[in-house]
N, C-alpha and C. Protein backbone atom coordinates (compact mmCIF):
# COMPACT_ATOMS: atom_id res chain seq x y z
N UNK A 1 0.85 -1.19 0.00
CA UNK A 1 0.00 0.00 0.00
C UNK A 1 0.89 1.24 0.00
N UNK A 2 0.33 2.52 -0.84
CA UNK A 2 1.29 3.06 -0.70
C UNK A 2 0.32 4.54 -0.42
N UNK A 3 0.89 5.50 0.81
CA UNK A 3 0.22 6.77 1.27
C UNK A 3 0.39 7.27 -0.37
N UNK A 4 -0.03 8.26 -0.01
CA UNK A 4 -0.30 10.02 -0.69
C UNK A 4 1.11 10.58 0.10
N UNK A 5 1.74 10.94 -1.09
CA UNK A 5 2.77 11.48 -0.63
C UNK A 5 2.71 13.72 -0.70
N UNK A 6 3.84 14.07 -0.42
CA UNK A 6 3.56 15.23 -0.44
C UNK A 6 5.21 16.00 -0.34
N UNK A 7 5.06 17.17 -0.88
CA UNK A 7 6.53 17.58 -0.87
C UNK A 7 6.71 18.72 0.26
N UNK A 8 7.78 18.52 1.44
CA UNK A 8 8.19 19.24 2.49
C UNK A 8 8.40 20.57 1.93
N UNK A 9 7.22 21.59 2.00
CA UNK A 9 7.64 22.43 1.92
C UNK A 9 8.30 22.61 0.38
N UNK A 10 9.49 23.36 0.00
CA UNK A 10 10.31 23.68 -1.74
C UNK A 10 11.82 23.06 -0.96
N UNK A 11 11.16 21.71 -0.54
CA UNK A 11 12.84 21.14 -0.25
C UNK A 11 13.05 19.79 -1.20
N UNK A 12 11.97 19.53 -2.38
CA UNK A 12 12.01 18.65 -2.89
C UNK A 12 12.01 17.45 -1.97
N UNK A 13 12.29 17.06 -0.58
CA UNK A 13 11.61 15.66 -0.14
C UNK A 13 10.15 15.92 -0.03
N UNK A 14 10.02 14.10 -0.26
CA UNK A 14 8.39 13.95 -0.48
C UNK A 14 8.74 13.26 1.05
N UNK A 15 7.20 13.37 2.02
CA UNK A 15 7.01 12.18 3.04
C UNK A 15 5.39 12.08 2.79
N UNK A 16 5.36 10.98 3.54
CA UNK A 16 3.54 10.41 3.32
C UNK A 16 2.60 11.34 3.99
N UNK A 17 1.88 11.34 3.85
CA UNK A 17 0.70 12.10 4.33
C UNK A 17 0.48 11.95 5.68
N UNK A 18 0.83 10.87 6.69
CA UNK A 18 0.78 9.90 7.41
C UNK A 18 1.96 9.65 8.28
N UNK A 19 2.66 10.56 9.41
CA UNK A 19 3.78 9.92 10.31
C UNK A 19 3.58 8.88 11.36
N UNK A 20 4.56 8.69 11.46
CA UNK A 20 4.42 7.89 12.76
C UNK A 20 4.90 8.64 14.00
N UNK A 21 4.20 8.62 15.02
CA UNK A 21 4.63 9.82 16.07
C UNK A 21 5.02 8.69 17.22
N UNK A 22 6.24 8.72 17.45
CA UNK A 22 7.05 7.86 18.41
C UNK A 22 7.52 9.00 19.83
N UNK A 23 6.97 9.40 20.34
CA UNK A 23 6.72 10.32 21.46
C UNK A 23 6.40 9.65 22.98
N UNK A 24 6.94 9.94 23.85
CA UNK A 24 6.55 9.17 24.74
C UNK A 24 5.01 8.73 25.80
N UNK A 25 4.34 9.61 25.27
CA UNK A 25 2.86 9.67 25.83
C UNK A 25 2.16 8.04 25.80
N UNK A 26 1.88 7.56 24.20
CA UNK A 26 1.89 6.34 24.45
C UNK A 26 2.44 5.17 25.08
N UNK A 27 3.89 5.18 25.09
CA UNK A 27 4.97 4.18 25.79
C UNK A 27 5.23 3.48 25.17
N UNK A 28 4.69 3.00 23.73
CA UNK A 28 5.07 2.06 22.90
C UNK A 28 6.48 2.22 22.05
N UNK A 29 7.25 2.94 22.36
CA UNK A 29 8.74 3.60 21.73
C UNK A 29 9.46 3.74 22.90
N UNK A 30 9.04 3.88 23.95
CA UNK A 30 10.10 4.00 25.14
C UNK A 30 10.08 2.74 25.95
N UNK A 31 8.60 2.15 25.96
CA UNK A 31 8.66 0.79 27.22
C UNK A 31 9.50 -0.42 26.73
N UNK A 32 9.19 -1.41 27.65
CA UNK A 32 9.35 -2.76 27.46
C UNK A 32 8.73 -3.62 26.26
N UNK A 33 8.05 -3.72 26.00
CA UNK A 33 7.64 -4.30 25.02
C UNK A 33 7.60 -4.46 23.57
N UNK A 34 8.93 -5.27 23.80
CA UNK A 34 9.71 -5.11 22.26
C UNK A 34 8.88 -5.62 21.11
N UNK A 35 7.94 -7.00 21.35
CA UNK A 35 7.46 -7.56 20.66
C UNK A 35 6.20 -6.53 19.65
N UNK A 36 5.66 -5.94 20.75
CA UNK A 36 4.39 -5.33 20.27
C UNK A 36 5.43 -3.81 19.86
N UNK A 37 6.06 -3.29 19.93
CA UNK A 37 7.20 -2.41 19.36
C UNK A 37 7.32 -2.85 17.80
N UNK A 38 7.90 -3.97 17.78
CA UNK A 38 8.35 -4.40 16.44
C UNK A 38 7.20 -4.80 15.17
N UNK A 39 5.93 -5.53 16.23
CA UNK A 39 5.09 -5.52 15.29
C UNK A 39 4.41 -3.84 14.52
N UNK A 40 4.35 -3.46 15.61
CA UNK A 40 3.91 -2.39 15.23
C UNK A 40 4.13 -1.30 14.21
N UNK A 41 6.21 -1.71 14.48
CA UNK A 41 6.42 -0.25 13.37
C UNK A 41 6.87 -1.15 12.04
N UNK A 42 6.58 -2.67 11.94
CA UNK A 42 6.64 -3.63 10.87
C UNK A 42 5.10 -2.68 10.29
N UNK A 43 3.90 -3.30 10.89
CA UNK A 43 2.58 -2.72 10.32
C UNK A 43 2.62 -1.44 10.02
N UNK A 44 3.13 -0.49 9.99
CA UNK A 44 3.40 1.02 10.07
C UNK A 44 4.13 0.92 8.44
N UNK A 45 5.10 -0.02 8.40
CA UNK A 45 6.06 0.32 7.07
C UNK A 45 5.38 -0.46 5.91
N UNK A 46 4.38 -1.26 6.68
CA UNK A 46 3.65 -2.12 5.32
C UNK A 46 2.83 -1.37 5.09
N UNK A 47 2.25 -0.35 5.96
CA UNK A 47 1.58 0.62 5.36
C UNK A 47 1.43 2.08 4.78
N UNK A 48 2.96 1.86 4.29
CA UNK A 48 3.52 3.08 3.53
C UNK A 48 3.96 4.14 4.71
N UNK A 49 4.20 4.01 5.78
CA UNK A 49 4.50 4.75 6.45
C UNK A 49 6.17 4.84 6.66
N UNK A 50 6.30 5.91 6.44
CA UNK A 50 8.15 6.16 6.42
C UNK A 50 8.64 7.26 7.14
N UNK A 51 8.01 7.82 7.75
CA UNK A 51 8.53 8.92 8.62
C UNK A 51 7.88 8.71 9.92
N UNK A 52 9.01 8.60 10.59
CA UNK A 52 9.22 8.84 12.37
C UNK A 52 9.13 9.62 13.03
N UNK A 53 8.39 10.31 13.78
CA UNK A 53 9.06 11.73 14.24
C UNK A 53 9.57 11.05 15.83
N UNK A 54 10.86 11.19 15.86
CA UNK A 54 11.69 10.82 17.02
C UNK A 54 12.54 12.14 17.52
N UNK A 55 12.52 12.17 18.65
CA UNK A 55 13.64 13.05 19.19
C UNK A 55 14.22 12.30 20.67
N UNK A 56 15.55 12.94 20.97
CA UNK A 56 15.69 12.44 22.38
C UNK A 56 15.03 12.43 23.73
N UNK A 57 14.33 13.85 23.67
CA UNK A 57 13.66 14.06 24.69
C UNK A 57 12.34 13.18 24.65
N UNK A 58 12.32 12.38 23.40
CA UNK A 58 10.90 10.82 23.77
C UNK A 58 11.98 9.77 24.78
N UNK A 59 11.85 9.79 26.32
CA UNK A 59 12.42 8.72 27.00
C UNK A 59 13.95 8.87 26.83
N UNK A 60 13.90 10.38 26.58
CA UNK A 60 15.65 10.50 26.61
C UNK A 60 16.28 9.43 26.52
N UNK A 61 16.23 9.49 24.78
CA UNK A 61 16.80 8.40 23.97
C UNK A 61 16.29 7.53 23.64
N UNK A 62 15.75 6.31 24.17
CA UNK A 62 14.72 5.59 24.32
C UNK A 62 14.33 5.36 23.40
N UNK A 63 13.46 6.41 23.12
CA UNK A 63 12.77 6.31 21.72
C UNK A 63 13.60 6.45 19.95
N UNK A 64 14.32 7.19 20.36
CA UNK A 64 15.41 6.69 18.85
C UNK A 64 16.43 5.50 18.57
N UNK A 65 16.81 5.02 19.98
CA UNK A 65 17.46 3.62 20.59
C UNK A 65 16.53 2.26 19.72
N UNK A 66 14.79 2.17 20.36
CA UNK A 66 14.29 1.63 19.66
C UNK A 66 13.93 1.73 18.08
């Protein structure tokens, strides 16, 4: 499957219509649970999803680690 893409702004990258927000509110990028982690950002990339928004301050580090 593939999103609707779109161009950043006049920087010529395209990203999907669609991020993935890896932030720590949910816990699914910072906790324990690698399994449901992995499925998850597997289902995320099968569904055309290609952008992360990660920073350190998700679980200071944590979240870009995973």
């Amino acid at each position: 499957m593939m999103l609707e893409r779109r161009e950043l702004g006049t920087s010529g990258v395209e990203l999907p219509v669609i991020g993935f927000g890896c932030g720590p509110n949910a816990r699914l990028m910072v906790g324990d649970d690698e399994d449901l982690r992995l499925e998850t950002v597997k289902l995320a990339i099968e569904s055309g999803i290609t952008y992360f928004d990660t920073a350190y301050a998700y679980g200071w580090g944590a979240s870009e680690t995973n």
